[in-house]
N, C-alpha and C. Protein backbone atom coordinates (compact mmCIF):
# COMPACT_ATOMS: atom_id res chain seq x y z
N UNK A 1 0.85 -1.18 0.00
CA UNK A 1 0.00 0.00 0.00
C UNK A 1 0.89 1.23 0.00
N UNK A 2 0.38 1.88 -1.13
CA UNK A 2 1.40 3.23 -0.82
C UNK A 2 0.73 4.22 -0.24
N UNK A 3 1.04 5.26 0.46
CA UNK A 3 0.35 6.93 1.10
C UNK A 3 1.08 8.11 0.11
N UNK A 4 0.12 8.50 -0.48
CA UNK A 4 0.74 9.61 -0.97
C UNK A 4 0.54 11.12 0.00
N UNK A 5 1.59 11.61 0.14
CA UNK A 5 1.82 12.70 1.37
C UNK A 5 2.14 13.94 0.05
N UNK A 6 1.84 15.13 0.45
CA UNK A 6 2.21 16.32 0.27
C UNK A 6 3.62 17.22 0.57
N UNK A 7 3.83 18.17 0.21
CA UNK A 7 5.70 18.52 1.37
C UNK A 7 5.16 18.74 2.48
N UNK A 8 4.31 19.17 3.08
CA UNK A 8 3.52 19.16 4.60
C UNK A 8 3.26 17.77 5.59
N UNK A 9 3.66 17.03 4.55
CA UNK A 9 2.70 15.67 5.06
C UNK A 9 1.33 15.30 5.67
N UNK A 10 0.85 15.91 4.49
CA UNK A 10 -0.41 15.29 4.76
C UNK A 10 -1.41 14.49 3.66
N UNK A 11 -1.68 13.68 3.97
CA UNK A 11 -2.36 12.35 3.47
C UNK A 11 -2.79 12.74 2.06
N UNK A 12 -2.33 13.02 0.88
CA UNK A 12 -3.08 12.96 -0.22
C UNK A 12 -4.14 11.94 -0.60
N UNK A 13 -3.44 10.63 -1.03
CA UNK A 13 -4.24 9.40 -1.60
C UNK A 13 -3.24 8.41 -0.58
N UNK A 14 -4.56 7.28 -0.77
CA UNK A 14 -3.92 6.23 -0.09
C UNK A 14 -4.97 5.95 1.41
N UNK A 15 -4.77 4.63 1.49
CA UNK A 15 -5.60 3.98 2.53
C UNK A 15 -5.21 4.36 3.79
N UNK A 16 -4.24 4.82 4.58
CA UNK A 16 -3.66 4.46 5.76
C UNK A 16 -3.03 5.90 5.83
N UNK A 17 -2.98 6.17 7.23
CA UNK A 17 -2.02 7.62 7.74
C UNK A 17 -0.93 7.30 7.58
N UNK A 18 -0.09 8.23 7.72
CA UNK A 18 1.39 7.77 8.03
C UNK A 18 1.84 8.37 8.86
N UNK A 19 3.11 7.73 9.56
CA UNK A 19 3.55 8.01 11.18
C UNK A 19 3.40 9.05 11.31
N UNK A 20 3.87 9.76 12.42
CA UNK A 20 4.28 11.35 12.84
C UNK A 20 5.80 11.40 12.46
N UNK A 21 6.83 10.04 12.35
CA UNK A 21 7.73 10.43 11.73
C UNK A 21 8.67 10.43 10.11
N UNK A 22 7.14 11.09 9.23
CA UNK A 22 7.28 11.51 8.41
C UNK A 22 7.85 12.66 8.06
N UNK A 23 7.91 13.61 9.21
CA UNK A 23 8.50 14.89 8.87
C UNK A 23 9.75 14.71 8.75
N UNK A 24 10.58 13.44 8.95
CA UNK A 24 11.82 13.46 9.00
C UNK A 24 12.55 13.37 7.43
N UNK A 25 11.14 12.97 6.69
CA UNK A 25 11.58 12.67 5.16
C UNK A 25 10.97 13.95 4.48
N UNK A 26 10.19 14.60 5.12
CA UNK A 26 10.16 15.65 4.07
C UNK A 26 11.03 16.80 4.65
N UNK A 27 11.08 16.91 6.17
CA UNK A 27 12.44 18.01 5.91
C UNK A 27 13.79 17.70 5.39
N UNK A 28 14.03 16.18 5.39
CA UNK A 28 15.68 16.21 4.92
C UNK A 28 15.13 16.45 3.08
N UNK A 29 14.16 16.02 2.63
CA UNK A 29 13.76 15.94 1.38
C UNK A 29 14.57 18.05 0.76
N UNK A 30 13.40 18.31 2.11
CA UNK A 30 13.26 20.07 1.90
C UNK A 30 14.84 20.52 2.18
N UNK A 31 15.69 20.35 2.99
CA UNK A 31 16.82 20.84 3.19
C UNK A 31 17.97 20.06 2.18
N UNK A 32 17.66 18.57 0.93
CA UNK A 32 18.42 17.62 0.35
C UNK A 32 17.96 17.62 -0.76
N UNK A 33 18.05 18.66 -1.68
CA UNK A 33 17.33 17.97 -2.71
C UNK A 33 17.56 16.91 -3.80
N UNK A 34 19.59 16.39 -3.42
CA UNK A 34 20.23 14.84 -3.96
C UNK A 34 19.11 13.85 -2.94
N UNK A 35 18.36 14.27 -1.96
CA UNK A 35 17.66 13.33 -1.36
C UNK A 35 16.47 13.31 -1.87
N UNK A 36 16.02 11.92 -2.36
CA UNK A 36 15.37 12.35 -3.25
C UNK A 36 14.20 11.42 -2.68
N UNK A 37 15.23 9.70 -2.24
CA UNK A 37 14.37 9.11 -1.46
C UNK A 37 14.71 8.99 -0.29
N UNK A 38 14.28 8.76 1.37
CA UNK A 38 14.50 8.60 2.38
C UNK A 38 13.84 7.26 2.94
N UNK A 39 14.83 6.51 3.84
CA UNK A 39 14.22 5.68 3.87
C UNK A 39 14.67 5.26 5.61
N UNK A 40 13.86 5.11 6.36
CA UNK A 40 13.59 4.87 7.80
C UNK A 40 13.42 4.03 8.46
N UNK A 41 14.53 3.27 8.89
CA UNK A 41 14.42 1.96 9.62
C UNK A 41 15.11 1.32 10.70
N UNK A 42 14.74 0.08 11.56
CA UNK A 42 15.47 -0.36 12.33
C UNK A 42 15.93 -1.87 12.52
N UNK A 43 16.44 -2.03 11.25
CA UNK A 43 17.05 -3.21 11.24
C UNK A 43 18.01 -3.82 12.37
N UNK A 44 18.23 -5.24 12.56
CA UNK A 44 18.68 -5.69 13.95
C UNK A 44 19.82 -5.25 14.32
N UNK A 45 21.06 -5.62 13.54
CA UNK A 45 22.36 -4.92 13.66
C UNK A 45 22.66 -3.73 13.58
N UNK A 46 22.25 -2.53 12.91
CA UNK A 46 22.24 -1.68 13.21
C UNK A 46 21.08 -0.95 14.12
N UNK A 47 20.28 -1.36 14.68
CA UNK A 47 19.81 -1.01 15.97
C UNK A 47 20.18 -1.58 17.18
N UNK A 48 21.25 -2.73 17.02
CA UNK A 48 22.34 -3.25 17.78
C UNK A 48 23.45 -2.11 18.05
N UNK A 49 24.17 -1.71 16.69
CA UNK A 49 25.07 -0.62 17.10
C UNK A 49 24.72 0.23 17.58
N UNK A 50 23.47 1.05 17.32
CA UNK A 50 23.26 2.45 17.19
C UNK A 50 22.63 2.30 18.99
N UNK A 51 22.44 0.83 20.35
CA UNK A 51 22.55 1.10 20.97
C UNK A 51 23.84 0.98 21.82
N UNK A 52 24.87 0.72 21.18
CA UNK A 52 25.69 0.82 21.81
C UNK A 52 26.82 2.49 21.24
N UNK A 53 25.73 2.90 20.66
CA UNK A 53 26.18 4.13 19.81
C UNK A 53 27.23 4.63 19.51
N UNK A 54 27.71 3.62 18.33
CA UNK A 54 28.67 3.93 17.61
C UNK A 54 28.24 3.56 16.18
N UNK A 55 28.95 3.72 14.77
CA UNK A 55 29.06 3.78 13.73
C UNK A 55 29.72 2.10 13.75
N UNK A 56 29.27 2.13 12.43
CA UNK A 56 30.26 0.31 12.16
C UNK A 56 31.72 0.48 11.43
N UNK A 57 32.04 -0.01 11.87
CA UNK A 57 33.46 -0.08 11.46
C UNK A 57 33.38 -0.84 9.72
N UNK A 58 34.50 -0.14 9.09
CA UNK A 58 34.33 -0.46 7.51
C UNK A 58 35.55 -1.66 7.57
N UNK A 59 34.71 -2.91 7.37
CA UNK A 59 36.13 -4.07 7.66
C UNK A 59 35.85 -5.20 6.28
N UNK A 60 34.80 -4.39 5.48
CA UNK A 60 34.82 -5.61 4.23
C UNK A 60 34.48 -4.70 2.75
N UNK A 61 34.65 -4.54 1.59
CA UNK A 61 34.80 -4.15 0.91
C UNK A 61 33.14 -3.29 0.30
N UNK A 62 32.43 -3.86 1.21
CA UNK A 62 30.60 -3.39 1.04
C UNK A 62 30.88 -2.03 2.00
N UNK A 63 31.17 -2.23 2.74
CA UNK A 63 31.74 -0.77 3.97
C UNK A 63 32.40 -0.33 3.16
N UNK A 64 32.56 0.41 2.13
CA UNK A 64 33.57 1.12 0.90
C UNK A 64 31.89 1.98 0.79
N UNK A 65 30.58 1.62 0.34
CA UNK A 65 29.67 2.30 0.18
C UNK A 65 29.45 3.65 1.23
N UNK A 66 29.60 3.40 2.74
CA UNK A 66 29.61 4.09 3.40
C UNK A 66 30.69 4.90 3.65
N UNK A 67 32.26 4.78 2.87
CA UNK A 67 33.44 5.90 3.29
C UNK A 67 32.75 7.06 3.65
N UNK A 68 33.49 7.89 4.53
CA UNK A 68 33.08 9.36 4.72
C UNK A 68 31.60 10.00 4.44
N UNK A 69 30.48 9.15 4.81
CA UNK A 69 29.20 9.32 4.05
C UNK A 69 27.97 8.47 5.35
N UNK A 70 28.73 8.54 6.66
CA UNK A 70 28.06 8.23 8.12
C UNK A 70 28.04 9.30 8.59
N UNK A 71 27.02 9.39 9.69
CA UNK A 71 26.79 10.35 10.90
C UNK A 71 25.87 9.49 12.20
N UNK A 72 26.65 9.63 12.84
CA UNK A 72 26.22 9.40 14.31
C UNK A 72 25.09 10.34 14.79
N UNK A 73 24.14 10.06 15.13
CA UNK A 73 23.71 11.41 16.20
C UNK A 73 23.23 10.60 17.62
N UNK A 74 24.65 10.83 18.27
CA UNK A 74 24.36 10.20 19.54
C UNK A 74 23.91 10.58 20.77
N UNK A 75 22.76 11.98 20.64
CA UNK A 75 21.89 12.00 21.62
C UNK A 75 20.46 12.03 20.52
N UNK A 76 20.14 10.92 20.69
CA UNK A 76 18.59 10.43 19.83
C UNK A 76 17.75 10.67 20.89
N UNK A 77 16.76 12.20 21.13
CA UNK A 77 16.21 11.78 22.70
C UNK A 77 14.60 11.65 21.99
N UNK A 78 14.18 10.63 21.12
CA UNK A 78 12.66 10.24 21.14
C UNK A 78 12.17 10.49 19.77
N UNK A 79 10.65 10.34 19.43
CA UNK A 79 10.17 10.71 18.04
C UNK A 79 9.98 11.82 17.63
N UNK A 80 10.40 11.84 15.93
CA UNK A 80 10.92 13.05 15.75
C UNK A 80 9.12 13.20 14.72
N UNK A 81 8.21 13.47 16.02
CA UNK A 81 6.85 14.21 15.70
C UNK A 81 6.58 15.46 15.18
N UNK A 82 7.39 16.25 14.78
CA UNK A 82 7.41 17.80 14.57
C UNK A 82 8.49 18.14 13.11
N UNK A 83 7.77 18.84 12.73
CA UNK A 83 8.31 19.52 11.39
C UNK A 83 9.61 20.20 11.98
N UNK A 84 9.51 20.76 13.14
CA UNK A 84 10.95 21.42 13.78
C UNK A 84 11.96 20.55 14.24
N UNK A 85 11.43 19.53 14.72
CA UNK A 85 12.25 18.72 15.36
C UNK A 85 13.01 17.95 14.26
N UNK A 86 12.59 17.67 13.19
CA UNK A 86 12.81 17.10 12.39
C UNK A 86 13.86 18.41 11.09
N UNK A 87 13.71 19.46 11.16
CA UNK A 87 14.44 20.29 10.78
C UNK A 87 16.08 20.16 11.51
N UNK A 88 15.81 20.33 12.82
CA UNK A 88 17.01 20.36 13.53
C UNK A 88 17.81 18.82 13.31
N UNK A 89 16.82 17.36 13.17
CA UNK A 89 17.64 16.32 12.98
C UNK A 89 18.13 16.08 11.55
N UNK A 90 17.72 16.73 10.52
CA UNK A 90 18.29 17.00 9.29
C UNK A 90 19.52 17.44 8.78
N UNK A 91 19.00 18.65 9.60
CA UNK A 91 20.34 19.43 9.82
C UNK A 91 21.55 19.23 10.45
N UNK A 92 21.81 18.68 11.55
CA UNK A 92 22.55 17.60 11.82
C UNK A 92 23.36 16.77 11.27
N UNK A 93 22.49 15.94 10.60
CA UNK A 93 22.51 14.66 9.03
C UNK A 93 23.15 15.01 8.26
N UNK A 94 23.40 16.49 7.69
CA UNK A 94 24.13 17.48 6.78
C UNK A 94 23.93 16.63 5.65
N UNK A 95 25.37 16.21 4.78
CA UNK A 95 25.24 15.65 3.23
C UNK A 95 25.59 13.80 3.56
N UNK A 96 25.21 13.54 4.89
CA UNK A 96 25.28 12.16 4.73
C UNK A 96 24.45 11.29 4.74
N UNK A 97 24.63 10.32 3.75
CA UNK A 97 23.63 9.67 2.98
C UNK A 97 23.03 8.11 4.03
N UNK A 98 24.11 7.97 5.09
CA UNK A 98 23.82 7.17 6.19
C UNK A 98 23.51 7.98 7.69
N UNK A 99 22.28 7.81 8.29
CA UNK A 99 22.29 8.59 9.72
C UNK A 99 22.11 7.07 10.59
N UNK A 100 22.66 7.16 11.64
CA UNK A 100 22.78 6.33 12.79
C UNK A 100 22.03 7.19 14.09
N UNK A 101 20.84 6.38 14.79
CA UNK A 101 20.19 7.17 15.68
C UNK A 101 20.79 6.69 16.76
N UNK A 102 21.22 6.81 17.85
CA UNK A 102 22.07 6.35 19.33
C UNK A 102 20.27 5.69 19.40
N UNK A 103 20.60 4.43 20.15
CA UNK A 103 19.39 3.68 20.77
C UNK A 103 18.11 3.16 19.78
N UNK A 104 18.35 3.33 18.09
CA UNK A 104 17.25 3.95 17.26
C UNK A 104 17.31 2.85 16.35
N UNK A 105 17.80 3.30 15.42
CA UNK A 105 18.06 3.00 14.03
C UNK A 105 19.13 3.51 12.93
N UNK A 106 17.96 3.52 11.34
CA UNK A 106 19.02 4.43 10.58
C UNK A 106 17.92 4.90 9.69
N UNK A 107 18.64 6.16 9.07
CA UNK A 107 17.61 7.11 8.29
C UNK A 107 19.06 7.29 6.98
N UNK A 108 18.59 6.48 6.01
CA UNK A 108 18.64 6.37 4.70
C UNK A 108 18.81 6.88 3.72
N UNK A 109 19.31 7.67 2.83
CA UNK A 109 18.98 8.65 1.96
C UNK A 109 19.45 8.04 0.50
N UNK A 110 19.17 8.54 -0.70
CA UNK A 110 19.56 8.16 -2.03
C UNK A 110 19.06 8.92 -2.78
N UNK A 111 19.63 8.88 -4.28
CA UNK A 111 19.16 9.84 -5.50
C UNK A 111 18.01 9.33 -6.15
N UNK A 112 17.76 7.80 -5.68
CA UNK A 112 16.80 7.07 -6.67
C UNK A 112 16.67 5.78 -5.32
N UNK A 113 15.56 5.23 -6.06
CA UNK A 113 14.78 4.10 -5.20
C UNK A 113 16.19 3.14 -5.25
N UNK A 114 16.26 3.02 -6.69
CA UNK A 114 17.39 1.53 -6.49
C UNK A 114 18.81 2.42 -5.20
N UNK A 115 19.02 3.00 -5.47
CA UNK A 115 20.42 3.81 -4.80
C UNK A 115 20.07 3.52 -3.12
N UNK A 116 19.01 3.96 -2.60
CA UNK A 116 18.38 4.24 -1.29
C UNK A 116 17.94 2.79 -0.57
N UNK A 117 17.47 2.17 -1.69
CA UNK A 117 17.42 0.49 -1.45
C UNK A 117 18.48 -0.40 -1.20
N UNK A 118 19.45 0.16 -1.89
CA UNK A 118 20.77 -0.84 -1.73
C UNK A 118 21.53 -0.58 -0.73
N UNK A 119 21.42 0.73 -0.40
CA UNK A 119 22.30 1.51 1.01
C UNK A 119 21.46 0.95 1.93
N UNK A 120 20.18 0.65 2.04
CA UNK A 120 19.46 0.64 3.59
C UNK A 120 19.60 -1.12 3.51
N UNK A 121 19.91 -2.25 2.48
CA UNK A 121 20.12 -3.51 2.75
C UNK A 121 21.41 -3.84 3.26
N UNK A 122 22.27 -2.70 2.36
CA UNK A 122 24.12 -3.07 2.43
C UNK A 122 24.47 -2.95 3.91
N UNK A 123 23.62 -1.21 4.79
CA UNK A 123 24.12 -1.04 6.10
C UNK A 123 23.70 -2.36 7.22
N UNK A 124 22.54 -2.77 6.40
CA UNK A 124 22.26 -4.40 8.00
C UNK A 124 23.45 -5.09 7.79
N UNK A 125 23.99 -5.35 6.45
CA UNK A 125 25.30 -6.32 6.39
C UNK A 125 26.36 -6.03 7.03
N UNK A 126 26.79 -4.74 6.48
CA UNK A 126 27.75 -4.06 7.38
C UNK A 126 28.25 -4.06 8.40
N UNK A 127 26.95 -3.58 9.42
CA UNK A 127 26.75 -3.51 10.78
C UNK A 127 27.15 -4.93 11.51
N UNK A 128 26.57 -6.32 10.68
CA UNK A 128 26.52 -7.25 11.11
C UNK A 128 27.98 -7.40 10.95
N UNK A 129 28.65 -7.53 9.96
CA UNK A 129 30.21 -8.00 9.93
C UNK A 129 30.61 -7.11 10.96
N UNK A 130 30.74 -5.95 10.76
CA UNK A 130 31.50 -5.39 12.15
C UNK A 130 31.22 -5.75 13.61
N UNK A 131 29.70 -6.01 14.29
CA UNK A 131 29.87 -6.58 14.90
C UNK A 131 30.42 -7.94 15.01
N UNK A 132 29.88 -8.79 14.22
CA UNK A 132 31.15 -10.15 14.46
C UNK A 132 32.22 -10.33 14.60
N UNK A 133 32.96 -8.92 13.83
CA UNK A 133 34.19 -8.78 13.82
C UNK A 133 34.73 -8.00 15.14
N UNK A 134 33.84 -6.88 16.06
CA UNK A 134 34.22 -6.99 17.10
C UNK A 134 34.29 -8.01 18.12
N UNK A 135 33.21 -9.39 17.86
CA UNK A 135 32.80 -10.19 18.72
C UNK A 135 34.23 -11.57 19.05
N UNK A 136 34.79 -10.93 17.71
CA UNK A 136 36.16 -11.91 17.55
C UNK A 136 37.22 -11.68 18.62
N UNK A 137 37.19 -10.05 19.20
CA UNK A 137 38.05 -9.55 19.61
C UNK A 137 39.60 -9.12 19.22
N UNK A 138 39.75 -9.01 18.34
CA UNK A 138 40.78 -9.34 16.98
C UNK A 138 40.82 -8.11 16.37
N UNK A 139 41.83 -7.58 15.96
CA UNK A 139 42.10 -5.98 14.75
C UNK A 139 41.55 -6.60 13.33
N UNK A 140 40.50 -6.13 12.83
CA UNK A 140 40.41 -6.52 11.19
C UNK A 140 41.46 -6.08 10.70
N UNK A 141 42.16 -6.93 8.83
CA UNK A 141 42.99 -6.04 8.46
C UNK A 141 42.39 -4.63 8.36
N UNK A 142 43.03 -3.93 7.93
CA UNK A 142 43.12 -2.46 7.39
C UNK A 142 42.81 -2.41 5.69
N UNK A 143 41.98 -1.96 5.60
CA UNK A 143 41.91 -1.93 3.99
C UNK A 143 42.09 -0.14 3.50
N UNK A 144 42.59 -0.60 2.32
CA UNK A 144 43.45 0.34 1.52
C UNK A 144 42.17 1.78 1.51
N UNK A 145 42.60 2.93 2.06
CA UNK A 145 41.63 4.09 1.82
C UNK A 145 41.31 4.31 -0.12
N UNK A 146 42.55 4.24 -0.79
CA UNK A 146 42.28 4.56 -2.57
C UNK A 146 41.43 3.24 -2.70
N UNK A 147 41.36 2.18 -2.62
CA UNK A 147 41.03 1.11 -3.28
C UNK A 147 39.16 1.37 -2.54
N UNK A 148 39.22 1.75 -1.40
CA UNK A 148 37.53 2.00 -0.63
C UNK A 148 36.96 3.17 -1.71
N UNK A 149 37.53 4.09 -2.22
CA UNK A 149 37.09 5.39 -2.31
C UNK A 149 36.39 4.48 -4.20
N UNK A 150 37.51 3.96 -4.67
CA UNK A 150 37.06 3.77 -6.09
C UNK A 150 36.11 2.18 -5.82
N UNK A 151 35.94 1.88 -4.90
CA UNK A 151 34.54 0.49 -4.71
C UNK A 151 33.63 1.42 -4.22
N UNK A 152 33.70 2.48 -3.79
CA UNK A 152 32.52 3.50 -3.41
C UNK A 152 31.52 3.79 -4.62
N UNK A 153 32.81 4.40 -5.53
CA UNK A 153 32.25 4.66 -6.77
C UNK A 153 31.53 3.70 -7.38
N UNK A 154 32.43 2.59 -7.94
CA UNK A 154 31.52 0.86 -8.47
C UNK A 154 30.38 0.54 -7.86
N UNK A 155 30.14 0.73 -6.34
CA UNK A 155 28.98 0.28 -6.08
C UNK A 155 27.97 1.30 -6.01
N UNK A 156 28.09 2.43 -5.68
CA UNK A 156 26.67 3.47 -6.08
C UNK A 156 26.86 3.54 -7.80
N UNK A 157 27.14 3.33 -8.74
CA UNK A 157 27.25 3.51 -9.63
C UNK A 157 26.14 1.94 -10.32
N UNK A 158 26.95 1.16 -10.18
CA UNK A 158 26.76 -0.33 -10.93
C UNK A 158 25.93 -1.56 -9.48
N UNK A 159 26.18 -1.43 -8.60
CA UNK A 159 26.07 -2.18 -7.57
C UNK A 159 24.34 -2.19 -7.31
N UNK A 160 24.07 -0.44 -6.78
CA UNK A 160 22.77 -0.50 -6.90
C UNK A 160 21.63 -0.99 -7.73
N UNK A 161 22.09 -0.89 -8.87
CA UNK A 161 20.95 -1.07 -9.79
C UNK A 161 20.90 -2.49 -10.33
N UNK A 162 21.91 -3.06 -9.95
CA UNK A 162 22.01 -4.97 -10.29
C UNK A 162 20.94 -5.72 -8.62
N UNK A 163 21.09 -4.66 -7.79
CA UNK A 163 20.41 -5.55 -6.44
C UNK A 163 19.29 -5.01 -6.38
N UNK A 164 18.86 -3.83 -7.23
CA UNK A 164 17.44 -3.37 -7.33
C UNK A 164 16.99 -4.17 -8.61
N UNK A 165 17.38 -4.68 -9.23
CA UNK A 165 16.50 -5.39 -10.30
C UNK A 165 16.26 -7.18 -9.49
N UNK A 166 17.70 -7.48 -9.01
CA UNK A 166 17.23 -8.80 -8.60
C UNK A 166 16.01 -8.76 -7.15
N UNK A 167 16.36 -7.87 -6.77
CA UNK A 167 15.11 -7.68 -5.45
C UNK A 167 13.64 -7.80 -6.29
N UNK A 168 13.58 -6.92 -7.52
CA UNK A 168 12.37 -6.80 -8.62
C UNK A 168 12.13 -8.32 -9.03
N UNK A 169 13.13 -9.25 -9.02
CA UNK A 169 13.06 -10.05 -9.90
C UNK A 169 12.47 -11.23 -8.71
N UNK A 170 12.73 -11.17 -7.75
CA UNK A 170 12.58 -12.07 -7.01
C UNK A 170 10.96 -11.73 -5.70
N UNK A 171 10.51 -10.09 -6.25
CA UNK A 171 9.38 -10.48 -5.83
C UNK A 171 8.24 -10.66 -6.74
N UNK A 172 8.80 -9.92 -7.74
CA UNK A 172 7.50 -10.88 -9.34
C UNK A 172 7.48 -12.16 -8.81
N UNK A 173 8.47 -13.23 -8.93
CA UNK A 173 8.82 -14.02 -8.54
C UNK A 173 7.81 -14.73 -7.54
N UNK A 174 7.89 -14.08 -6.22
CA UNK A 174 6.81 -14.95 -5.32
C UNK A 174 5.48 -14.13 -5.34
N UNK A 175 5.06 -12.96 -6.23
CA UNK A 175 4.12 -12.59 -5.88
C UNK A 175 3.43 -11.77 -7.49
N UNK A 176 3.03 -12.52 -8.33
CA UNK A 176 3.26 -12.07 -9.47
C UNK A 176 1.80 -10.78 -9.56
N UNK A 177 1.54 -10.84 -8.45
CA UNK A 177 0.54 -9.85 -8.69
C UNK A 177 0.69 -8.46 -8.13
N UNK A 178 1.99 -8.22 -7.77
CA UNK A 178 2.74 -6.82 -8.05
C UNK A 178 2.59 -6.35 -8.86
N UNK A 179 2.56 -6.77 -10.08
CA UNK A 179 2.48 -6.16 -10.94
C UNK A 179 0.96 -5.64 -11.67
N UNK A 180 0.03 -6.15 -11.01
CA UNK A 180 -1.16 -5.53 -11.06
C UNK A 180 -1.40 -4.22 -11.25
């Protein structure tokens, strides 16, 4: 079911309200306009990190997506119900395309559905290797900063749009009436 919302957020078309923390996608929308989609969630591992509030450590070559392109905001104090409140957590967020909430989640950003889709699947992986990899107790190697910066590129470039078609492909797949 989709909700179609207004820049105000409010309910155009569509069956169902949507949260109170919608304002968080139309002010970063309003203050981002490379943000094009936002996407809001609390997947296990990274609502694992984000309560022990820190960022994941980049220890496998998928952590190349996130170089220099995280933000912590590690006083998360509750829902961001308000067009203001949600101004100020935007703002914050500045030009990064990953936000980490202390105790929360993560708030998503991309130029396009496939882009915003692949960042909000890649960070549960992420999160998860780094924790395992803290759980080892062990230094990961060190991977090369030039070699992260140009897999940054390869994967928002080529990466996204091969895991947004197979995601397409695999829910035609079990549900062929998507396409209805």
């Amino acid at each position: 079911d989709i909700c179609v919302v207004d820049e105000d957020a409010h309910v155009v078309r569509g069956r169902w309200d949507v949260t109170p923390a919608i304002h968080l996608h139309t002010e970063l929308h309003r203050l981002r306009p490379d943000a094009r989609v936002v996407i809001h969630n609390h997947p296990y591992y990274v609502s694992l990190l984000a309560a022990l509030g820190m960022l994941p450590e980049l220890v496998h070559q998928t952590g190349s997506l996130f170089l220099d392109d995280m933000y912590l905001l590690d006083k998360y104090d509750g829902e961001i119900d308000a067009p203001w409140r949600a101004v100020e957590l935007a703002s914050q967020i500045g030009s990064a395309n990953l936000a980490i909430l202390a105790n929360h989640g993560a708030i998503i950003t991309g130029r396009n559905l496939a882009e915003a889709v692949y960042r909000a699947a890649s960070i549960e992986r992420v999160c998860r290797l780094a924790y395992d990899v803290m759980l080892t107790g062990r230094t990961p190697s060190p991977m090369n900063r030039g070699d992260m910066v140009g897999m940054q590129a390869s994967l928002i470039e080529r990466a996204a749009d091969v895991y947004w078609a197979g995601a397409a492909r695999m829910t035609i797949k079990a549900d062929r009436s998507v396409l209805d």
